[in-house]
Protein backbone atom coordinates (compact mmCIF):
# COMPACT_ATOMS: atom_id res chain seq x y z
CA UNK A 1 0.00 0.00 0.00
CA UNK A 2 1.49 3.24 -1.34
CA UNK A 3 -0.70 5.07 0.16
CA UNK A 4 -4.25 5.68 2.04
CA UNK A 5 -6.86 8.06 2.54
CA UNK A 6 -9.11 9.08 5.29
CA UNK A 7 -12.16 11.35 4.75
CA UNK A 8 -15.25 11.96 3.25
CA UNK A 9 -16.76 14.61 0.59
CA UNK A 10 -14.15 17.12 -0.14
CA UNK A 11 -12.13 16.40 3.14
CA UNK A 12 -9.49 14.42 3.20
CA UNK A 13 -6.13 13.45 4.78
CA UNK A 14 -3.87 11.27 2.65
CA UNK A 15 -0.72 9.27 4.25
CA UNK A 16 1.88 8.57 1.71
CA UNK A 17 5.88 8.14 0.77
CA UNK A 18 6.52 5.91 3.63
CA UNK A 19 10.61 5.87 4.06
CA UNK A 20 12.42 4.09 6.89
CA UNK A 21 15.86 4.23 8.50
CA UNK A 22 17.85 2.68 11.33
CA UNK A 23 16.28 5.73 13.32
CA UNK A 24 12.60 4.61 12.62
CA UNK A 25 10.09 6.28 9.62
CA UNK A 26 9.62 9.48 7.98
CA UNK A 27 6.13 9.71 5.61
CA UNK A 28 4.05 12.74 4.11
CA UNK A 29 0.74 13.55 5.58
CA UNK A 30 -1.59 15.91 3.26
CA UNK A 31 -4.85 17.82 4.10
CA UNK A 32 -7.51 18.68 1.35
CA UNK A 33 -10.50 20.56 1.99
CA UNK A 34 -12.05 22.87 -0.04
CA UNK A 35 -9.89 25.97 -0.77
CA UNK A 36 -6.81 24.29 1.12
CA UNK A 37 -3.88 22.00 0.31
CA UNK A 38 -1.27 21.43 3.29
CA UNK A 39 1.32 18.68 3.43
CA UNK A 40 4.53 17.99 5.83
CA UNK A 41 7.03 15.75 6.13
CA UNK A 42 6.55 13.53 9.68
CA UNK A 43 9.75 11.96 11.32
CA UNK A 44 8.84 9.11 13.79
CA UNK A 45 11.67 8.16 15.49
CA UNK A 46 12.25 5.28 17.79
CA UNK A 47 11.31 5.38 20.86
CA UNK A 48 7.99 7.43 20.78
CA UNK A 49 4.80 5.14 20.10
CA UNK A 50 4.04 3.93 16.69
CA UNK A 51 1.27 5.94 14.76
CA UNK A 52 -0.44 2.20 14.06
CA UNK A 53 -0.22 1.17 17.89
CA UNK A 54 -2.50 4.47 18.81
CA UNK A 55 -5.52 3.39 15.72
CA UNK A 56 -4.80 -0.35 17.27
CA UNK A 57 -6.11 0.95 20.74
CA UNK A 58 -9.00 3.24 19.22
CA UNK A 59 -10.19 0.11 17.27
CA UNK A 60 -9.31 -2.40 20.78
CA UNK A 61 -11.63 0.25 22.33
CA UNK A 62 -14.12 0.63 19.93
CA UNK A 63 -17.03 0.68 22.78
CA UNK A 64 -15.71 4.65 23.46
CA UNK A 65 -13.42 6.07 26.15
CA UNK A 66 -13.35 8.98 28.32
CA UNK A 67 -11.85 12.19 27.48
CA UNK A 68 -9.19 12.75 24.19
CA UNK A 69 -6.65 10.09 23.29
CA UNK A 70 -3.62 11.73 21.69
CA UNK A 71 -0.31 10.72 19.59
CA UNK A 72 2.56 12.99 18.61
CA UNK A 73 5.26 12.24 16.53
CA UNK A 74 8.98 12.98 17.69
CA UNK A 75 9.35 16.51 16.10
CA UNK A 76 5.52 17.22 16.47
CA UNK A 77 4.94 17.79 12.82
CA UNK A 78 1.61 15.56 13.17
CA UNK A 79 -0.83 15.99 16.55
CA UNK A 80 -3.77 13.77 16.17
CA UNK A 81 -6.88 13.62 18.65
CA UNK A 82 -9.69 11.20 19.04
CA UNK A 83 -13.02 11.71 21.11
CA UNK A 84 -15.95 9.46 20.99
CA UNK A 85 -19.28 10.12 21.71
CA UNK A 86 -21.86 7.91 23.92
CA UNK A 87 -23.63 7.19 20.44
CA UNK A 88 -20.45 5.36 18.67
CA UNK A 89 -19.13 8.64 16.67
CA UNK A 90 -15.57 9.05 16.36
CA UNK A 91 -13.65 12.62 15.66
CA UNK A 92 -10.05 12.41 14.48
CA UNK A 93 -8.31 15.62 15.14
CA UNK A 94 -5.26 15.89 12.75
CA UNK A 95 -2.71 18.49 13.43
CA UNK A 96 -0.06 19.79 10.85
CA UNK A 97 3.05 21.96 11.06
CA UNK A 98 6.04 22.43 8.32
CA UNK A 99 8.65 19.55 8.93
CA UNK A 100 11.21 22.76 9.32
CA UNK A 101 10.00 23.25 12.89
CA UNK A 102 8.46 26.49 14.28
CA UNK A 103 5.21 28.35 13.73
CA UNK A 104 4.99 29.33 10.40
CA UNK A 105 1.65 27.56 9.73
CA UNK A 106 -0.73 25.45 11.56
CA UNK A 107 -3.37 23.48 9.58
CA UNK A 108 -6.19 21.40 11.70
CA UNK A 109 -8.82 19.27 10.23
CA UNK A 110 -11.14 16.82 11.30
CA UNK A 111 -12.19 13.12 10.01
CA UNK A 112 -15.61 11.44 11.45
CA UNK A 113 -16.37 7.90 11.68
CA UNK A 114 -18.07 5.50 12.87
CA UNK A 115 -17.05 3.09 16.06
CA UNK A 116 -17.24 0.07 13.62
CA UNK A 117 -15.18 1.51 11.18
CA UNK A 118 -11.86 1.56 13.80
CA UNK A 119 -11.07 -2.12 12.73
CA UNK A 120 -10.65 -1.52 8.94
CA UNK A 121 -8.74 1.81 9.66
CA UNK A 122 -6.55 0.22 12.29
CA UNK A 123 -5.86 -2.40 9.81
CA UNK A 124 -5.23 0.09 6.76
CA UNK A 125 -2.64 2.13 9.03
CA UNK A 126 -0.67 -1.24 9.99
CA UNK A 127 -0.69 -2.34 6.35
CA UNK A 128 0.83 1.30 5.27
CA UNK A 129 3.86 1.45 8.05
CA UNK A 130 4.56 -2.43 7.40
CA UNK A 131 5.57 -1.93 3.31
């Protein structure tokens, strides 16, 4: 898998160019919604959490859990945030800044889904970082 897409409509947030080292991964994220196009460079280095371990536990606790669950990546280039609601929905909170460091842009966007879909997204971000 190349690459994968989360989203719906006009909004989406694409993960693609996986590249690994001895150091751990670097990949692109990109955000599309209408009238914007962001991208940036994320290094994950060992020995912060895997990205696919955090969508493992949102899909192990697909009943819902209290309060935000959150994943960084080891330069904070990617922020992400998940809530769930008593009825099953799911909000994905992505946040991007430029691979460079500092504050010259933020981008945030959301994804919904449902509780049952946190299987078949857990699985799709496992089969991404294991190519």
């Amino acid at each position: 898998m190349e690459s994968f897409a989360l989203g719906h409509g006009e909004s989406w947030v694409t993960f693609r160019d996986l590249q690994r080292d001895n150091d751990g991964c670097a990949f692109v994220i990109a955000i599309k919604e209408p009238d914007l196009c962001a991208s940036t460079r994320v290094d994950h280095c060992e020995p912060f959490p895997k990205l696919e371990g955090f969508f493992q536990n949102l899909a192990k606790n697909w009943r819902g859990w209290a309060g935000e669950l959150t994943w960084r990546s080891s330069e904070a280039q990617l922020e992400l945030g998940a809530t769930c609601d008593a009825t099953g929905h799911v909000k994905l909170q992505f946040r991007l800044r430029p691979d460079s460091g500092g504050d010259a842009w933020r981008v945030t966007t959301h994804v919904f889904l449902e509780a049952g879909q946190l299987d078949s997204v857990a699985n799709r971000v496992t089969a991404f970082f294991s190519q």
